[in-house]
C-alpha atoms as a PDB file:
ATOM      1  CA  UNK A   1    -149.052   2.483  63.480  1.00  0.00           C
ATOM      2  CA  UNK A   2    -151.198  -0.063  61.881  1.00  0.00           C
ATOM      3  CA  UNK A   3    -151.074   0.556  57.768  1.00  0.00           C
ATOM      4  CA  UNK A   4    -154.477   0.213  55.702  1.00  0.00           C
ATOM      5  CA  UNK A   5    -153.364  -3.200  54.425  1.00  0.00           C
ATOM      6  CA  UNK A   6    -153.224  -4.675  58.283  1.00  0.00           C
ATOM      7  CA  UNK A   7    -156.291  -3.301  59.587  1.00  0.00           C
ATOM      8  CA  UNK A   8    -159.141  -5.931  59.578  1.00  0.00           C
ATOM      9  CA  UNK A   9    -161.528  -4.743  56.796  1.00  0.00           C
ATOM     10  CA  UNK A  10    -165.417  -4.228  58.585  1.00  0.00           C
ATOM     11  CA  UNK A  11    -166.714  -5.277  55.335  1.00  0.00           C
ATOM     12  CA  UNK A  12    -169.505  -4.099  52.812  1.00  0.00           C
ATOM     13  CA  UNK A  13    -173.451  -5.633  53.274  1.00  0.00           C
ATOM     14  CA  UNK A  14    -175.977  -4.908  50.319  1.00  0.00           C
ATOM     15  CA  UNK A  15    -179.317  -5.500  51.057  1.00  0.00           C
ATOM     16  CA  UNK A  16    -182.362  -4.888  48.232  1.00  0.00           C
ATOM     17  CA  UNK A  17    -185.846  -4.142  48.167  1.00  0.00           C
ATOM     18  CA  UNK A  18    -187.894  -4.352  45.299  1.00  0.00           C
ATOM     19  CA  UNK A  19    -190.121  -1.550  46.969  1.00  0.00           C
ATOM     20  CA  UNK A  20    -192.730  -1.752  43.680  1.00  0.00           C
ATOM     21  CA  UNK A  21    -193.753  -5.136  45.284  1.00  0.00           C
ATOM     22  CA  UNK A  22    -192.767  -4.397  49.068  1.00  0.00           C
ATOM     23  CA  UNK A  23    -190.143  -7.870  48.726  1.00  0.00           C
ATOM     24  CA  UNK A  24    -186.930  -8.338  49.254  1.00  0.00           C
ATOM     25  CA  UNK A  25    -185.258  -8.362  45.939  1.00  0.00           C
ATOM     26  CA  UNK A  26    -184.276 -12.144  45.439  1.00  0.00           C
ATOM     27  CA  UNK A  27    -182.484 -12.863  42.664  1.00  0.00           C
ATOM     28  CA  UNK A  28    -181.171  -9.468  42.034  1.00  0.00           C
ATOM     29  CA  UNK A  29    -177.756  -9.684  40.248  1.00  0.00           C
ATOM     30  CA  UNK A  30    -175.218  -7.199  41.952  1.00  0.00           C
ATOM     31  CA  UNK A  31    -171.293  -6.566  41.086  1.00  0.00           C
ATOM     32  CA  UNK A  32    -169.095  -4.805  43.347  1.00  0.00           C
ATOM     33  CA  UNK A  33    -165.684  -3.166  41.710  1.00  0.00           C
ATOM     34  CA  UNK A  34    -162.809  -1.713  43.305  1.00  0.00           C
ATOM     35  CA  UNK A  35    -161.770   1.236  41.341  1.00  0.00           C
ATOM     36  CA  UNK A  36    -158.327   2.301  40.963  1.00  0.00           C
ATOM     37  CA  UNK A  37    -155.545   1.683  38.528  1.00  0.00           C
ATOM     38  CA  UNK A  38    -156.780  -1.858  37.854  1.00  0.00           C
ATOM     39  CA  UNK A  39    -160.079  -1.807  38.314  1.00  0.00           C
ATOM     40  CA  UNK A  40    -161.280  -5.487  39.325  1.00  0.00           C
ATOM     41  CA  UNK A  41    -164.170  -7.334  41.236  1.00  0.00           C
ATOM     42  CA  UNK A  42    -164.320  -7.575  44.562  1.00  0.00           C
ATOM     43  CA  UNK A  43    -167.968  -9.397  44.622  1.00  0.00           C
ATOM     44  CA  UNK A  44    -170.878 -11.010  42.447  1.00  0.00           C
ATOM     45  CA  UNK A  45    -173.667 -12.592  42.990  1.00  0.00           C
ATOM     46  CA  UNK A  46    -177.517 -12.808  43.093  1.00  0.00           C
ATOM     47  CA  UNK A  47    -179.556 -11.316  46.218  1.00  0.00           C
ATOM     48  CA  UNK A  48    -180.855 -14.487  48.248  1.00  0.00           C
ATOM     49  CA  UNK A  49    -184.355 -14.531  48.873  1.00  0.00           C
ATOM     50  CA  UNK A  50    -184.143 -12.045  51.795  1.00  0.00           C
ATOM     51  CA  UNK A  51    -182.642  -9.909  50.118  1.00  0.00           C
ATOM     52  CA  UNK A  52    -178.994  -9.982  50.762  1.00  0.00           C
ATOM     53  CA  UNK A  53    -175.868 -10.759  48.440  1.00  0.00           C
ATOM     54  CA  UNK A  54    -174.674 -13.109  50.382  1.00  0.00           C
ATOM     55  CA  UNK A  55    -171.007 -13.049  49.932  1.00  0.00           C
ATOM     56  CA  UNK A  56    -167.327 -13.005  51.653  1.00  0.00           C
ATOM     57  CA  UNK A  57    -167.450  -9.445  51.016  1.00  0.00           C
ATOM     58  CA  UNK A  58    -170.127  -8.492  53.637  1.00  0.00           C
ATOM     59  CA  UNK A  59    -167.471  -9.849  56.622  1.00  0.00           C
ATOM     60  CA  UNK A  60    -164.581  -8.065  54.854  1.00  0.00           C
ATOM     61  CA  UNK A  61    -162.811 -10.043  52.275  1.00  0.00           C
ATOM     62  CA  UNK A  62    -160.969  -8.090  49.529  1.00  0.00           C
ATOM     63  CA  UNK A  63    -162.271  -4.971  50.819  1.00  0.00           C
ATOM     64  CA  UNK A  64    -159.191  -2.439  50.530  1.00  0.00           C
ATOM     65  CA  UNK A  65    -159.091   1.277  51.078  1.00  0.00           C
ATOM     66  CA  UNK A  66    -160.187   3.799  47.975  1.00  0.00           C
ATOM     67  CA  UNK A  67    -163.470   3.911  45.371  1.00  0.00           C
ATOM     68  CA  UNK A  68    -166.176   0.968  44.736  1.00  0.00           C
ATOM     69  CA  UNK A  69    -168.929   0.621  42.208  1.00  0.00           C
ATOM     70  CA  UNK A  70    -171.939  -1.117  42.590  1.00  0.00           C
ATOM     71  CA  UNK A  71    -174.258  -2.377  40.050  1.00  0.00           C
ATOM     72  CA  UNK A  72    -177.556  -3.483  40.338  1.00  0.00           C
ATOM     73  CA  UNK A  73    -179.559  -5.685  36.939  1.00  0.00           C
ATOM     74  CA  UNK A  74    -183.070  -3.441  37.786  1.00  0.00           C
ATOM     75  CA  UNK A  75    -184.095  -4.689  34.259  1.00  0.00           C
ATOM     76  CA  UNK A  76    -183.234  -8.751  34.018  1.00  0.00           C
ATOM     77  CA  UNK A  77    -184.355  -8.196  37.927  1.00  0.00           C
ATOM     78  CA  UNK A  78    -188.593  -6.932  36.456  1.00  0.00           C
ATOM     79  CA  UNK A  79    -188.500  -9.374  33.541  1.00  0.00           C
ATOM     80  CA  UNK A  80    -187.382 -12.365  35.423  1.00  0.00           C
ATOM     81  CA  UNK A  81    -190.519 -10.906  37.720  1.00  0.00           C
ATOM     82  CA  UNK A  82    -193.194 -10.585  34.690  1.00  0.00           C
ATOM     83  CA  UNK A  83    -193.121  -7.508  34.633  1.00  0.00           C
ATOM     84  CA  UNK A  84    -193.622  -5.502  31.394  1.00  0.00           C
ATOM     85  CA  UNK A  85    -190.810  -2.451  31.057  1.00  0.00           C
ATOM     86  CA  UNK A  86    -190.651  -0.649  28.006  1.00  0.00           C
ATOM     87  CA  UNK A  87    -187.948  -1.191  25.039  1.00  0.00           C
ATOM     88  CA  UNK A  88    -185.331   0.016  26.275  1.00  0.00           C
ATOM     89  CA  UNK A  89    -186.236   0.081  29.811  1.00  0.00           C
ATOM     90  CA  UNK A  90    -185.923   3.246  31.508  1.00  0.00           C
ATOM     91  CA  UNK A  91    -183.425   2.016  34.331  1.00  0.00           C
ATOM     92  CA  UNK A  92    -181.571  -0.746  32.504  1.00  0.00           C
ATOM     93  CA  UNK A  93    -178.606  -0.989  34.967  1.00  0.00           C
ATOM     94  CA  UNK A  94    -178.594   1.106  38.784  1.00  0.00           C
ATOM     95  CA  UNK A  95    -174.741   2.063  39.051  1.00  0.00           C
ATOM     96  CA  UNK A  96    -173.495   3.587  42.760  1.00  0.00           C
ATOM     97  CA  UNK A  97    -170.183   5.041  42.876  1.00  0.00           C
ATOM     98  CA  UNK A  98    -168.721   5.100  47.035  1.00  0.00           C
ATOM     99  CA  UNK A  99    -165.497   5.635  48.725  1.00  0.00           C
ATOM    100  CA  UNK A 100    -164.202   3.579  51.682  1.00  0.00           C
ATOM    101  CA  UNK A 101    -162.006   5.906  53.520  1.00  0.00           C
ATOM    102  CA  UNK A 102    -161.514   3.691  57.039  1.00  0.00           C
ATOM    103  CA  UNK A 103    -161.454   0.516  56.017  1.00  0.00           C
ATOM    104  CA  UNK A 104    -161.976  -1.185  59.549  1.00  0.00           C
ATOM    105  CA  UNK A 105    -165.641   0.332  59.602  1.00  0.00           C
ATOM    106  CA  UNK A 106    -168.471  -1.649  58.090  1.00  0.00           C
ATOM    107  CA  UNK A 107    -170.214  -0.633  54.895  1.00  0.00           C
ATOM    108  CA  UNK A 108    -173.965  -1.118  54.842  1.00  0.00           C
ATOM    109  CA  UNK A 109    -175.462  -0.682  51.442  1.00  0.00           C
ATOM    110  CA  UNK A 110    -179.396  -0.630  51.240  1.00  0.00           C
ATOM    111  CA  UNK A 111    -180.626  -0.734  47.861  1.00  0.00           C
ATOM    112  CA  UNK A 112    -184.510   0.195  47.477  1.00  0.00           C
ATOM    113  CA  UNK A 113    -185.848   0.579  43.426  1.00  0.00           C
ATOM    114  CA  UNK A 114    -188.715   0.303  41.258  1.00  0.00           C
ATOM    115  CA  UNK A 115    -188.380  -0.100  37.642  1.00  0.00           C
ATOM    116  CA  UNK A 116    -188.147   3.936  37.686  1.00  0.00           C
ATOM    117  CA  UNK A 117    -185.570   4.926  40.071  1.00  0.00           C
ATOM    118  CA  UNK A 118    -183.370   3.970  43.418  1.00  0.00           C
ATOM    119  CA  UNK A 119    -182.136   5.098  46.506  1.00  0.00           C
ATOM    120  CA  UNK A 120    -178.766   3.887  48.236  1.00  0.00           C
ATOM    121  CA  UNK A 121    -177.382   5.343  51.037  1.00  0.00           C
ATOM    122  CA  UNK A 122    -174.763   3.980  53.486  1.00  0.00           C
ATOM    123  CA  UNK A 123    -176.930   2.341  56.353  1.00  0.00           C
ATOM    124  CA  UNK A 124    -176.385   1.549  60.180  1.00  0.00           C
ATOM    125  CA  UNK A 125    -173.449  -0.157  60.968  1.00  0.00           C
END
């Protein structure tokens, strides 16, 4: 029987979409943390200009069995833009919490937001 720490990790993807301007979200600043007794970073980074943290991460490096958080700089991301939030801004810093149960699948995470909310769901493999 293969153990979680042999299997070959599918990896996690994060793709945003600034969907207030209908772009990809380049520039975006994203952390991904592995959760646990030490709690450490797995991946960080700023979206390219499709969209995508483009990372070791996405083809399965350091990705481990148990819970992740992802974090997404909504705020820096508008006022890097020109855009005018108010003081403080309403959504500051988007924080997903997710669980990685088989570790061999891949982990699609599309990130959509506006300067007032977000939606993340695991996508298509």
């Amino acid at each position: 029987m293969t153990t979680d720490s042999e299997q070959l990790a599918g990896g996690i993807s994060i793709h945003a979409v600034d969907i207030a301007s209908g772009r990809p979200a380049g520039g975006l600043g994203v952390r991904l943390w592995h959760l646990g007794e030490d709690r450490f970073q797995v991946a960080a980074g700023a979206c390219s200009d499709g969209g995508l943290l483009q990372h070791p991460v996405a083809e399965g490096t350091g990705v481990r069995h148990g819970l992740y958080e992802v974090e997404f700089d909504v705020g820096d991301y508008y006022r890097t833009q020109g855009v005018t939030l108010p003081d403080p801004a309403f959504l500051e810093v988007a924080m997903f919490r997710f669980g990685i149960d088989r570790v061999s699948e891949h982990f699609h995470l599309p990130f959509k937001f506006t300067p007032w909310g977000f939606s993340l769901f695991r996508g298509g493999q």
